[in-house]
Protein backbone atom coordinates (compact mmCIF):
# COMPACT_ATOMS: atom_id res chain seq x y z
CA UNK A 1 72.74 94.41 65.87
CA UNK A 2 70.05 93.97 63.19
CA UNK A 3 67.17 91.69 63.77
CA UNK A 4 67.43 88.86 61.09
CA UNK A 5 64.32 90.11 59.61
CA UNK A 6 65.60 92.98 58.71
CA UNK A 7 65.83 93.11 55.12
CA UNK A 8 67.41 96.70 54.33
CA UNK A 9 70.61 96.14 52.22
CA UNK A 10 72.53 98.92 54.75
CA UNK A 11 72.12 97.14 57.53
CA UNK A 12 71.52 92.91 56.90
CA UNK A 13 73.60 91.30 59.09
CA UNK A 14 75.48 94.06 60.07
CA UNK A 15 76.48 95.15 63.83
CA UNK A 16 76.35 98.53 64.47
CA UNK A 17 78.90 100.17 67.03
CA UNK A 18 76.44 103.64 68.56
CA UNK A 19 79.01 106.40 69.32
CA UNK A 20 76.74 108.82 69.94
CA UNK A 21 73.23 109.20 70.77
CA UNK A 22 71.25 112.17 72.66
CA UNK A 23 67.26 113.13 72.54
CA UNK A 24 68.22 116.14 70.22
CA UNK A 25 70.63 115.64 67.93
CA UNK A 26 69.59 111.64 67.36
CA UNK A 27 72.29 108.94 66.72
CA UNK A 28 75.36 108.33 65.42
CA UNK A 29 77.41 104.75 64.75
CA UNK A 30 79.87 102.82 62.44
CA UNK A 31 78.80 99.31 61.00
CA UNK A 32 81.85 96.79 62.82
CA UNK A 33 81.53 93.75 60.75
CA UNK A 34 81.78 94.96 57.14
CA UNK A 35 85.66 95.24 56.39
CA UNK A 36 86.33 96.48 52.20
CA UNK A 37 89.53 94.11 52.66
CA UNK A 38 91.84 97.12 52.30
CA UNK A 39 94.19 99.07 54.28
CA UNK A 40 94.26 102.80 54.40
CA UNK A 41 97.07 103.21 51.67
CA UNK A 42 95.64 100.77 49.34
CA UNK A 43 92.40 103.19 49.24
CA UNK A 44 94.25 106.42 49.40
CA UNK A 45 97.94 106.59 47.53
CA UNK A 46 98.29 109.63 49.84
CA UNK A 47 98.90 107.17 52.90
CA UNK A 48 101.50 105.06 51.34
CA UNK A 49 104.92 104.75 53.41
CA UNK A 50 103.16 106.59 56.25
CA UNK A 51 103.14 104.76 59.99
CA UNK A 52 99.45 104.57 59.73
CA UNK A 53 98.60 103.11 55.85
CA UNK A 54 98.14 100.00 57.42
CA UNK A 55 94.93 100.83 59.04
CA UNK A 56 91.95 98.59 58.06
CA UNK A 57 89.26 99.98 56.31
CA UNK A 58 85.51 98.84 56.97
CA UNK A 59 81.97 100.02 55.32
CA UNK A 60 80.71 102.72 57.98
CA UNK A 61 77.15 103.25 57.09
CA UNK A 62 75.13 104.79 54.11
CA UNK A 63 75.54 108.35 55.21
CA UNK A 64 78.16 110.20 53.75
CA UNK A 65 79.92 107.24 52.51
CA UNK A 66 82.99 109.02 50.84
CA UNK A 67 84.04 110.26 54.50
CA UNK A 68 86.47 108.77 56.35
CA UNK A 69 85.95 108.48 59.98
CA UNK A 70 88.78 107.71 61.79
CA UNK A 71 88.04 105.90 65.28
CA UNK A 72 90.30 104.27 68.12
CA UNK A 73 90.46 102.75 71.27
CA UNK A 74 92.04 100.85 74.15
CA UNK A 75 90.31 98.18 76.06
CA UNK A 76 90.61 98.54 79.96
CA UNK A 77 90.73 95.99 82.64
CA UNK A 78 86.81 95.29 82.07
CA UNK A 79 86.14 93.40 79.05
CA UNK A 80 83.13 96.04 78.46
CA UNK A 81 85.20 98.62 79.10
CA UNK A 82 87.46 101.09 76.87
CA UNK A 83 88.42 104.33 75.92
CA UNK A 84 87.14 105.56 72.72
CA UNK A 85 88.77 108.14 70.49
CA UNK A 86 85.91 108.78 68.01
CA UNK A 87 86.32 111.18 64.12
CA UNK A 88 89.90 111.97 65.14
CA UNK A 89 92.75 112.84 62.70
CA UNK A 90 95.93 111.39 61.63
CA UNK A 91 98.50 113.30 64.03
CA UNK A 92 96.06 112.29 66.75
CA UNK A 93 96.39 108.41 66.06
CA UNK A 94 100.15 108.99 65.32
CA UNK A 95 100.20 110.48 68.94
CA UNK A 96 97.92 107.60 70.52
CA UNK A 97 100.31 104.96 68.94
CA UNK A 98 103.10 106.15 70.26
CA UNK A 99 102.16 106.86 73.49
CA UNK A 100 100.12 103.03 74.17
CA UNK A 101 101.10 100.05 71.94
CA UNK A 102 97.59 98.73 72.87
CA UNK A 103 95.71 101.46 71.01
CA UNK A 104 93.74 99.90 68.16
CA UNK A 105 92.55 102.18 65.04
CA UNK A 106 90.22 101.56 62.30
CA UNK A 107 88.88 103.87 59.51
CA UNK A 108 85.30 103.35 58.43
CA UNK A 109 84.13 104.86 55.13
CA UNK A 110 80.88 106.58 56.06
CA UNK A 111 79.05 106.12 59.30
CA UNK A 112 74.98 105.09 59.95
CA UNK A 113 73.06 107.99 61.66
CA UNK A 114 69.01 108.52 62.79
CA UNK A 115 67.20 111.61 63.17
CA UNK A 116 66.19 112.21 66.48
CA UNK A 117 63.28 109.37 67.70
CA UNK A 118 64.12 107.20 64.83
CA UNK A 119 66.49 104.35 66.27
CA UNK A 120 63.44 104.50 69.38
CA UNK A 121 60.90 103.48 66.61
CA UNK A 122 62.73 101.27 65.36
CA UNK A 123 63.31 99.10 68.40
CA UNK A 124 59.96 99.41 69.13
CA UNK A 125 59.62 97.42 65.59
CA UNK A 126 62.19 95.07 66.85
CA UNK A 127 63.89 95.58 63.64
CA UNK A 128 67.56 95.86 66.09
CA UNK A 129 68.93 94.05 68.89
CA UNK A 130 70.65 95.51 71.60
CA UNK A 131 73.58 93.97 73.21
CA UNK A 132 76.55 95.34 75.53
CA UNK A 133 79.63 96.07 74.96
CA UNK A 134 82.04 93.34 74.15
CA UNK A 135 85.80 93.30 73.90
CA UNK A 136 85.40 89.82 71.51
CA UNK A 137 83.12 91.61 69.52
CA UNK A 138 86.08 94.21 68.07
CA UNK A 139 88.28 91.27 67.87
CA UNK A 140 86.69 89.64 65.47
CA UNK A 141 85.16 92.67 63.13
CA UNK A 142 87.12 90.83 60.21
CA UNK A 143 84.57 87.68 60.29
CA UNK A 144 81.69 89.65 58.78
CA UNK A 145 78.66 87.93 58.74
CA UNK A 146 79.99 85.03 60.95
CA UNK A 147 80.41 87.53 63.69
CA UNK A 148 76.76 88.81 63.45
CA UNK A 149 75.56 84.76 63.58
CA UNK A 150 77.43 84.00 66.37
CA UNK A 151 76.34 87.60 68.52
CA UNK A 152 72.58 86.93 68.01
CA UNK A 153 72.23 82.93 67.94
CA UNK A 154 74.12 83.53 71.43
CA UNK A 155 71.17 85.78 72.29
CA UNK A 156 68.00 82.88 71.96
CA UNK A 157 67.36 79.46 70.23
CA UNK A 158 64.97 81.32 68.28
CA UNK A 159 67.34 83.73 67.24
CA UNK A 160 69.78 81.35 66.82
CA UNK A 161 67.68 79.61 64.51
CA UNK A 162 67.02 82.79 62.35
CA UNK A 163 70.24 83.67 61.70
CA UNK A 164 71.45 80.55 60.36
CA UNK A 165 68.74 80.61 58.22
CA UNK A 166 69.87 80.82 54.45
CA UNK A 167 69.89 84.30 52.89
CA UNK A 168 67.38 82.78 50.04
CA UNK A 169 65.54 79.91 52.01
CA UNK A 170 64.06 77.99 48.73
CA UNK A 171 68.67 77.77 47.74
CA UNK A 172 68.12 75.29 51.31
């Protein structure tokens, strides 16, 4: 999650879901609390009357951000716990919906990535917080902002106090 000092427009606010992250290649995530309010056939006529068109559609990252990265997953009997089907196709959710009824898909239009070292220095900064895992978390991607306020004041007082803070402190 971003540290509420953290003033860069891609990532305010934002909670950032790491898929992938090794020494070499760097890192590799999808922003979870910035939905565009649109299903999957109201961006792309192509989807319309297909099983999946009604597939939210959330803000991924800056990278790439005409890509769609398609991404599901089924929560297991630990709350931190799930599978993860990560950049998989159409037939492929089509296939994991009818197989589990549980399965839950979103498509994210770009994704957030760091060069290798890069997310490191930047937690050295403290300009990120790190949390685990929640299932609550993916419940309520919808909320925005409101979920952000509510993961880090949960975190500290102080934090707490930061992100209820006003976006322009002298509108207070």
């Amino acid at each position: 999650m971003s540290h509420p000092n953290l003033k860069d427009p891609n990532f305010s606010k934002s909670v950032v879901f790491l898929s992938v992250h090794s020494e070499d290649g760097g890192t590799v995530g999808v922003i979870l609390n910035r939905p565009l309010n649109q299903t999957l056939d109201q961006l792309d006529e192509q989807f319309k009357d297909k099983s999946y068109g009604s597939i939210p559609v959330f803000e991924g990252g800056p990278v790439e951000p005409e890509k769609v990265i398609v991404a599901a997953w089924e929560w297991l009997k630990n709350p931190s716990s799930f599978k993860l089907y990560f950049g998989i196709d159409m037939e492929k959710v089509k296939s994991l919906q009818s197989e589990n009824d549980k399965i839950q898909v979103a498509c994210f239009l770009g994704h957030s990535g760091w060069s290798p070292g890069q997310l490191e220095d930047e937690l050295e900064e403290e300009a990120w917080l790190v949390s685990s895992l929640d299932h609550k978390l993916f419940v309520e991607m919808n909320r925005k902002k409101a979920t952000w306020r509510k993961l880090v004041g949960g975190m500290s007082e102080e934090l707490r106090l930061l992100a209820e803070a006003p976006d322009n402190p002298s509108m207070n």
